[in-house]
Protein backbone atom coordinates (compact mmCIF):
# COMPACT_ATOMS: atom_id res chain seq x y z
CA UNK A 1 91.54 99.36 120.48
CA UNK A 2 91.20 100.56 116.68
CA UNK A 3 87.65 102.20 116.24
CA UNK A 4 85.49 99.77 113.79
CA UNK A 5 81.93 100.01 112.86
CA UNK A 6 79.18 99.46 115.84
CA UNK A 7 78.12 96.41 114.38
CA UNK A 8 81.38 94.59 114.33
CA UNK A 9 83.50 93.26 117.19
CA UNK A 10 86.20 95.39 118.09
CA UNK A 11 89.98 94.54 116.60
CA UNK A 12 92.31 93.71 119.35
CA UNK A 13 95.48 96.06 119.52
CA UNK A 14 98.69 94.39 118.40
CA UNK A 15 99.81 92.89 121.77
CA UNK A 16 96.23 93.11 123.58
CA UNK A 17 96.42 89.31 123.93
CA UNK A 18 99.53 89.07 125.45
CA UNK A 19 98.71 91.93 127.75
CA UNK A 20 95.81 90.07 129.50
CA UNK A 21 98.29 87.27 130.60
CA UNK A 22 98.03 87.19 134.38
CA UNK A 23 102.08 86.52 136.29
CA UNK A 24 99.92 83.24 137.86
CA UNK A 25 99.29 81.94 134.06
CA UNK A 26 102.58 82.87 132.67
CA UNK A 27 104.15 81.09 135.51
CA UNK A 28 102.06 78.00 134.63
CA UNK A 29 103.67 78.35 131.19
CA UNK A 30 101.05 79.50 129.45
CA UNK A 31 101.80 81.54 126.11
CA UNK A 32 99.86 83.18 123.28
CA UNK A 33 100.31 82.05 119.83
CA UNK A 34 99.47 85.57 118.25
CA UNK A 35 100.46 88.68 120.57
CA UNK A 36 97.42 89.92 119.06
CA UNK A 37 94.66 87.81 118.42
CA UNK A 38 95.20 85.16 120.92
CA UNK A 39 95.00 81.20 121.16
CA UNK A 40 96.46 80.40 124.86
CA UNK A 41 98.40 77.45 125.34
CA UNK A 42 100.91 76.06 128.30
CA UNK A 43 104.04 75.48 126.41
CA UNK A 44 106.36 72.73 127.93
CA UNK A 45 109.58 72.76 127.78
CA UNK A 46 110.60 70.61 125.26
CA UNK A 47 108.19 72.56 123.32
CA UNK A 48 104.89 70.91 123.24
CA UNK A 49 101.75 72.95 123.17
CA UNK A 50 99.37 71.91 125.71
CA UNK A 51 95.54 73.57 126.17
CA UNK A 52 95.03 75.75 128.86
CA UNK A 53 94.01 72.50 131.50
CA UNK A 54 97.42 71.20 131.78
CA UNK A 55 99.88 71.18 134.16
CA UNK A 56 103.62 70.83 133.23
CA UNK A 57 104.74 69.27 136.28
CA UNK A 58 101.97 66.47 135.93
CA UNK A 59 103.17 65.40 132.38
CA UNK A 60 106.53 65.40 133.14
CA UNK A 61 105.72 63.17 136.00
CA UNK A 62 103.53 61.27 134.06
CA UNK A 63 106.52 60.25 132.08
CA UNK A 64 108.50 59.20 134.60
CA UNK A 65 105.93 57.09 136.48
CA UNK A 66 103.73 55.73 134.23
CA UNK A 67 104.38 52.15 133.21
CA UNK A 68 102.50 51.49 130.04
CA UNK A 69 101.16 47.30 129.90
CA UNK A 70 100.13 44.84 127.47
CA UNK A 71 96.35 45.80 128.23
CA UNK A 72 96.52 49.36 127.51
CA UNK A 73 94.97 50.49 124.11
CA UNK A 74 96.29 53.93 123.38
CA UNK A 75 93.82 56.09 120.74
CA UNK A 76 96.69 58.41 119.20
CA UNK A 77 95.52 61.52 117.05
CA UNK A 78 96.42 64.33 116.35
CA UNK A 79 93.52 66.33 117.38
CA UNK A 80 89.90 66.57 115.08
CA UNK A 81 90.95 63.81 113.02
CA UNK A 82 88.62 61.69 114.79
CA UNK A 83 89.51 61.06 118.10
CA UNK A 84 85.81 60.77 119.68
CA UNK A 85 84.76 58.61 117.08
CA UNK A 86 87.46 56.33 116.99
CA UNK A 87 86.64 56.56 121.10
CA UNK A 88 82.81 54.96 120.81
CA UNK A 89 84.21 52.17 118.51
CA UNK A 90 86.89 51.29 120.67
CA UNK A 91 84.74 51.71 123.72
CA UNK A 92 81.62 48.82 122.23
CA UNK A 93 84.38 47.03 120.82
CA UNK A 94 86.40 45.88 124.16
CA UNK A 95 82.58 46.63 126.49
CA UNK A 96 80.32 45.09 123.97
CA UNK A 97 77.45 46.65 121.65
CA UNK A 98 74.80 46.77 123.95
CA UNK A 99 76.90 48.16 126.67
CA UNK A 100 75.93 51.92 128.40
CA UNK A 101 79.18 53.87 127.82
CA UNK A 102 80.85 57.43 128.30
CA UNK A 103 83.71 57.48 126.20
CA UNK A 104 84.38 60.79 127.51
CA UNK A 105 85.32 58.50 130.78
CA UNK A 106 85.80 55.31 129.49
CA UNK A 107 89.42 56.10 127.59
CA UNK A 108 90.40 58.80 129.00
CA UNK A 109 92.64 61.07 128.13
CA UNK A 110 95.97 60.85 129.88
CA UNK A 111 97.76 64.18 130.10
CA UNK A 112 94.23 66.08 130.72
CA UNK A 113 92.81 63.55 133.34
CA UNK A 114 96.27 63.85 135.55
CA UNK A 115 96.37 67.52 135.57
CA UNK A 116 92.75 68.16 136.04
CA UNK A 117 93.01 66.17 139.09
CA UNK A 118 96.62 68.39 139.95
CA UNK A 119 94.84 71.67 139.15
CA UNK A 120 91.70 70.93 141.03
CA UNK A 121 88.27 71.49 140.78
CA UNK A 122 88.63 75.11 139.10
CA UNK A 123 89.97 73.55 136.19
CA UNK A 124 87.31 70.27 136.21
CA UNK A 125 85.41 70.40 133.10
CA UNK A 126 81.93 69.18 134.78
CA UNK A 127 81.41 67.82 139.09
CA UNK A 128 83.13 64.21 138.55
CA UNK A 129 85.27 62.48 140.93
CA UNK A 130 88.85 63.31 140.32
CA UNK A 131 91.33 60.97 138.69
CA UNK A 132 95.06 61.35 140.11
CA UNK A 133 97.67 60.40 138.41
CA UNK A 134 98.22 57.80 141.49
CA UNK A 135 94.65 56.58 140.38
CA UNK A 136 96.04 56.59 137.06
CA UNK A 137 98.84 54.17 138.06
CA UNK A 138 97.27 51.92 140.19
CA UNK A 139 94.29 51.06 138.28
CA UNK A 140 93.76 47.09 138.66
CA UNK A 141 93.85 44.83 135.82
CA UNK A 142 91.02 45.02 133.79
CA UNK A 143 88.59 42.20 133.34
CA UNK A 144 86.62 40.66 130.81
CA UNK A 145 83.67 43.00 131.15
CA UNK A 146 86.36 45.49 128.98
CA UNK A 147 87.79 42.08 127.15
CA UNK A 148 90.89 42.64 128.96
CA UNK A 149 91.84 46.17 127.60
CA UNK A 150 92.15 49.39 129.09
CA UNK A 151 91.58 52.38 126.35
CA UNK A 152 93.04 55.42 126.68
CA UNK A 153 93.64 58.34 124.67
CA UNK A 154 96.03 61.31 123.72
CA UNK A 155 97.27 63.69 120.86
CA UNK A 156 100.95 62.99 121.60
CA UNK A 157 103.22 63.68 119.14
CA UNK A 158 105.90 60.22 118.91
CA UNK A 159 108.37 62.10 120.99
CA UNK A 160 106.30 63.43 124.10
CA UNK A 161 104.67 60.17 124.89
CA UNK A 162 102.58 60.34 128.45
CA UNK A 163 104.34 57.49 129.84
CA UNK A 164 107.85 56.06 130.97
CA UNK A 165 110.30 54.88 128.04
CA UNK A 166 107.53 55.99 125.35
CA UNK A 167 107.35 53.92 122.11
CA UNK A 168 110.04 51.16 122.75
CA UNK A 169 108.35 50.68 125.99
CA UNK A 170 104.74 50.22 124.31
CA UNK A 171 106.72 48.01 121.75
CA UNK A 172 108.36 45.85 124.62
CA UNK A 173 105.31 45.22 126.23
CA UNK A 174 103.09 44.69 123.41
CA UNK A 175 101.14 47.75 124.21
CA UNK A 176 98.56 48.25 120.97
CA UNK A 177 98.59 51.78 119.54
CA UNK A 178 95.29 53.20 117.45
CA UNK A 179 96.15 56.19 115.05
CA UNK A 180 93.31 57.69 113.33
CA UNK A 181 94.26 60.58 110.48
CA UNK A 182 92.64 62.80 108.45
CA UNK A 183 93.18 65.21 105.45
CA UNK A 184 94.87 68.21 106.67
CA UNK A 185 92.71 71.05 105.37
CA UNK A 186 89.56 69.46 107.01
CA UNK A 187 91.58 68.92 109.78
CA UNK A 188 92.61 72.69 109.99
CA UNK A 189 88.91 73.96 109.25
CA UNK A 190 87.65 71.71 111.91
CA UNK A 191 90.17 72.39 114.58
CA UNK A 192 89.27 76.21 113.76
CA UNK A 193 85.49 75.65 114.11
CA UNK A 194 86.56 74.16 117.96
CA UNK A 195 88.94 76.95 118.95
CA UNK A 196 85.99 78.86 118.09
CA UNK A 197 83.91 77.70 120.43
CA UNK A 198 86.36 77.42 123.21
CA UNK A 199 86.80 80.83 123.42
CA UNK A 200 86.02 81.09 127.14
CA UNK A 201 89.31 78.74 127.51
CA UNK A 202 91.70 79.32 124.37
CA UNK A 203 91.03 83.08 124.05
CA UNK A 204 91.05 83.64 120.39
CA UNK A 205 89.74 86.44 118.72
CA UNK A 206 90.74 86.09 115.72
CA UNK A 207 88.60 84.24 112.16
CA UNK A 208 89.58 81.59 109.88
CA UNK A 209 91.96 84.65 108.46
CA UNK A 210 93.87 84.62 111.49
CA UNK A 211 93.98 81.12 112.72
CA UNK A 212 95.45 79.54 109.36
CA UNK A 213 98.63 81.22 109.66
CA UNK A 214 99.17 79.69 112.90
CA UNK A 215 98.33 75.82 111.88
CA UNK A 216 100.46 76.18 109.27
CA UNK A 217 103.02 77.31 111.66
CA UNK A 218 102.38 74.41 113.93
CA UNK A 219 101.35 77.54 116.45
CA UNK A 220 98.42 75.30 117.43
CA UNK A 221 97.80 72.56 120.29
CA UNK A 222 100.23 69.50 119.83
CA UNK A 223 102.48 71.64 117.21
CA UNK A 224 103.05 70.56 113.47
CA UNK A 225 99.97 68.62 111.80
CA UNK A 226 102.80 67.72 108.89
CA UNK A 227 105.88 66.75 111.67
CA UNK A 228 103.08 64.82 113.86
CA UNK A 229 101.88 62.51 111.02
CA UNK A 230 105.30 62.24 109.38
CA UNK A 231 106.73 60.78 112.46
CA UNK A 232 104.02 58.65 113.58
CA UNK A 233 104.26 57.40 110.25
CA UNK A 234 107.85 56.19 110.82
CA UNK A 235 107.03 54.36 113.95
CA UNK A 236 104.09 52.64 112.51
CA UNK A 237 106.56 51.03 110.09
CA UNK A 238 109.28 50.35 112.37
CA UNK A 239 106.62 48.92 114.65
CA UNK A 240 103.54 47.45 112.74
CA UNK A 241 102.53 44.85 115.31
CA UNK A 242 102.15 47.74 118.05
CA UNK A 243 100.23 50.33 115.59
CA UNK A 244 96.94 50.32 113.39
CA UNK A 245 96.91 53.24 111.03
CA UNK A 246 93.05 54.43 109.74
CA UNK A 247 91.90 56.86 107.75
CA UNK A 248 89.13 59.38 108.74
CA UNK A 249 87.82 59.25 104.99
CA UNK A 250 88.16 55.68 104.74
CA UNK A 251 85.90 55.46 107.80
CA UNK A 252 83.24 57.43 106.37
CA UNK A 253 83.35 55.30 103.06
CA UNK A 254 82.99 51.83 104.58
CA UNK A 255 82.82 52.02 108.21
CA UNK A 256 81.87 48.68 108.97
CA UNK A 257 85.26 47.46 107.06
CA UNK A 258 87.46 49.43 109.18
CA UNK A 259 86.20 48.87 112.52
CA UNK A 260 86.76 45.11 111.64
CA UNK A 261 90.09 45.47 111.13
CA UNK A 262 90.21 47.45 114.61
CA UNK A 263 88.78 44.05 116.01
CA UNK A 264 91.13 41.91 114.62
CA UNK A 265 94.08 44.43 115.52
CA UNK A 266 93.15 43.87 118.91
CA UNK A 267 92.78 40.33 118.73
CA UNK A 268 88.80 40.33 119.44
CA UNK A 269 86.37 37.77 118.43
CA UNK A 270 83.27 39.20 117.31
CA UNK A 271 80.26 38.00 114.93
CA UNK A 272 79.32 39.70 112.46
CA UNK A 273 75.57 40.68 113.98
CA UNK A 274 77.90 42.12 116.65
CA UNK A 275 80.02 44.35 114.35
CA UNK A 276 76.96 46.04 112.51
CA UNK A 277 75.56 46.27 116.00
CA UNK A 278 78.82 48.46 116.95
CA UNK A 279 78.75 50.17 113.78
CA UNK A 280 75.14 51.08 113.87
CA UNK A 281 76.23 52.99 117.45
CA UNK A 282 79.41 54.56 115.35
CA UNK A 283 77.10 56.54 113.04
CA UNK A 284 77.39 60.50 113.52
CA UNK A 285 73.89 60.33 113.81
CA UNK A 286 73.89 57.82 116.91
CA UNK A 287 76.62 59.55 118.84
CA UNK A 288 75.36 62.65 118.48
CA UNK A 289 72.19 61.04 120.16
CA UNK A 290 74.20 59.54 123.11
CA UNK A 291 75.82 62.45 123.41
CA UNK A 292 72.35 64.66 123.98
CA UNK A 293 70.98 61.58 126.40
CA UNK A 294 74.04 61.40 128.16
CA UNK A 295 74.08 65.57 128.96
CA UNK A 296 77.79 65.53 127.91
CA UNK A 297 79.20 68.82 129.54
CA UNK A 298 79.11 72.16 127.84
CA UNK A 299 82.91 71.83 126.39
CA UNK A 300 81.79 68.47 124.20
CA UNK A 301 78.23 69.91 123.29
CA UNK A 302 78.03 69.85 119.48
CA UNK A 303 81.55 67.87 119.85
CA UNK A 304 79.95 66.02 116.19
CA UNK A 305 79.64 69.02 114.00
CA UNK A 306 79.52 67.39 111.14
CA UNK A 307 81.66 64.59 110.40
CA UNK A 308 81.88 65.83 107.03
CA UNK A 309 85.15 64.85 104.32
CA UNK A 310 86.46 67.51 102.06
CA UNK A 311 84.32 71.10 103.10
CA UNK A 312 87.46 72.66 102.82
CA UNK A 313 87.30 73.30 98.98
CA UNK A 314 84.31 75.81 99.51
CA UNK A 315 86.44 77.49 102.57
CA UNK A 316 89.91 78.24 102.22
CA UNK A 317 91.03 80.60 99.52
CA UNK A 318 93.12 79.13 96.81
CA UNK A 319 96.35 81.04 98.01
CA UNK A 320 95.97 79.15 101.36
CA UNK A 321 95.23 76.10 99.57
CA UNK A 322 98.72 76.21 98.01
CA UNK A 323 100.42 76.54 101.32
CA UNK A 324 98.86 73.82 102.70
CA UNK A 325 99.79 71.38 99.58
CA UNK A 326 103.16 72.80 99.65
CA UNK A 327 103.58 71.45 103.24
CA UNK A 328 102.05 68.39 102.35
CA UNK A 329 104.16 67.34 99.86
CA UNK A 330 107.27 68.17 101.77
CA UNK A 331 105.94 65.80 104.43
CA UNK A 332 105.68 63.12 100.86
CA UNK A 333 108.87 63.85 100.50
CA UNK A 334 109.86 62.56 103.96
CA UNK A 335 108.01 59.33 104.23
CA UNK A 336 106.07 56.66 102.46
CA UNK A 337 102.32 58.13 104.17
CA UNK A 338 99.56 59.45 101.42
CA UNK A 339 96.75 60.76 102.65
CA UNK A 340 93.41 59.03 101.46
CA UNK A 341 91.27 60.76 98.58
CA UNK A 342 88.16 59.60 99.08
């Protein structure tokens, strides 16, 4: 280690990350993005990057057994654009306003829930009964208590879909597809904020200094913020029945309006008393308050930092500001998608 000041943390050698990888995790196919400062992640073989919980074997599987249907709802995002927000609305929108809900375990997430149940209890996030990926595949029907729908969630990019024949399968069977996106460089600085605090899991050492380099890289979990959006893009024009496209900043500027037009994606009758009802539960302020009443486990404590749009012009530099418009506009380039700028 290089000798620093007593009152700072030490600075990791050049390959001190890579050095604490056990044989048993590198086996599992778990890598580090930075040889020095860290961020583990299982690395599939196609390429994917995967947290620390998953199990290659189980998502490959999960691919070749899972049989998506007409009443599964898949929440698609690339991760902190989102995804637990878009989870509550879709959660009192199929279960009803009033309804007691965990949407922690009410659309569940379905590369994470298979191999947690794989891995085994080591690897469980908090004491709940496993869910197997047989579980997974023999769920029953759902009823009219969840309007029909099963929600689920992931942070798939288009081509690593958790389920068998991926998006012409959902297409065929009229399987509905939620995307929820958000401007990159909150994106980053929230993402960096969470790898923070899973440092028990992800192993990074590093600051914001360190960690930009590798989400520009696409060195993160689920690869390429630009290449993620660009092709889930394409899909949602080739298949616009299948896929509703939102905006994280057009949530926060008229919330109410966009969680209607989730509602009438999925076909749902609902009053209007009911729709303020579920927005009213949507607020940050609200979740955060389920959140605290439910006892949510450690890993989704403080899982609402702040819900905040555009906090990244007081943070980033202006050199790293450039790099990440350069990418964006070579992702304009490439498809019709503009981020919003509210």
């Amino acid at each position: 280690m290089t000798a620093v000041a007593e009152d700072k943390a030490p600075i990791p050698g050049p390959t001190d990350a890579e050095d604490k990888l056990t044989e048993e995790l590198k086996a599992r196919g778990m890598q580090v993005m930075d040889p020095q400062w860290g961020y583990r992640m299982i690395v599939q073989p196609d390429g994917l990057l995967l947290p620390p919980f998953a199990d290659i074997p189980t998502c490959h599987e999960l691919r070749e057994r899972f049989e998506i249907r007409s009443h599964d709802v898949s929440l698609v995002t690339y991760p902190k654009c989102g995804t637990a927000w878009m989870q509550q609305v879709l959660c009192l929108l199929t279960r009803g306003s009033d309804t007691d809900i965990n949407p922690l375990e009410d659309a569940k997430w379905y590369e994470a829930t298979a191999s947690m149940a794989k891995l085994g209890s080591a690897m469980v996030i908090q004491n709940k009964k496993q869910v197997t990926l047989d579980d997974m595949i023999n769920f029953p029907v759902p009823d009219e208590s969840t309007s029909g729908y099963r929600v689920w969630k992931t942070h798939s990019p288009l081509g690593s879909l958790p389920w068998k024949g991926g998006i012409e399968q959902a297409q065929a069977v009229g399987s509905k597809i939620v995307i929820v996106s958000r401007n990159p460089k909150d994106t980053a600085i929230s993402k960096f904020h969470h790898t923070k605090k899973l440092k028990p899991m992800l192993q990074f050492d590093g600051e914001w200094e360190q960690f930009a380099p590798l989400f520009l890289a696409g060195r993160v979990s689920h690869n390429s913020y630009w290449d993620w959006h660009r092709d889930w893009w394409l899909a949602k024009e080739k298949y616009p029945e299948n896929i509703l496209w939102l905006q994280f900043e057009d949530m926060k500027q008229d919330l109410e309006k966009e969680i209607r037009r989730v509602a009438v994606f999925l076909n749902l009758e609902r009053s209007d008393e009911e729709i303020k009802k579920v927005t009213e539960r949507c607020t940050f302020s609200s979740m955060k308050a389920e959140s605290k009443e439910r006892n949510d486990t450690s890993a989704k404590k403080e899982h609402f930092r702040s819900g905040k749009s555009g906090g990244w012009a007081s943070f980033m530099p202006k050199e790293t500001i450039a790099e990440f418009d350069a990418k964006t506009e070579k992702m304009y380039s490439d498809c019709s998608f503009r981020f919003s700028e509210k």
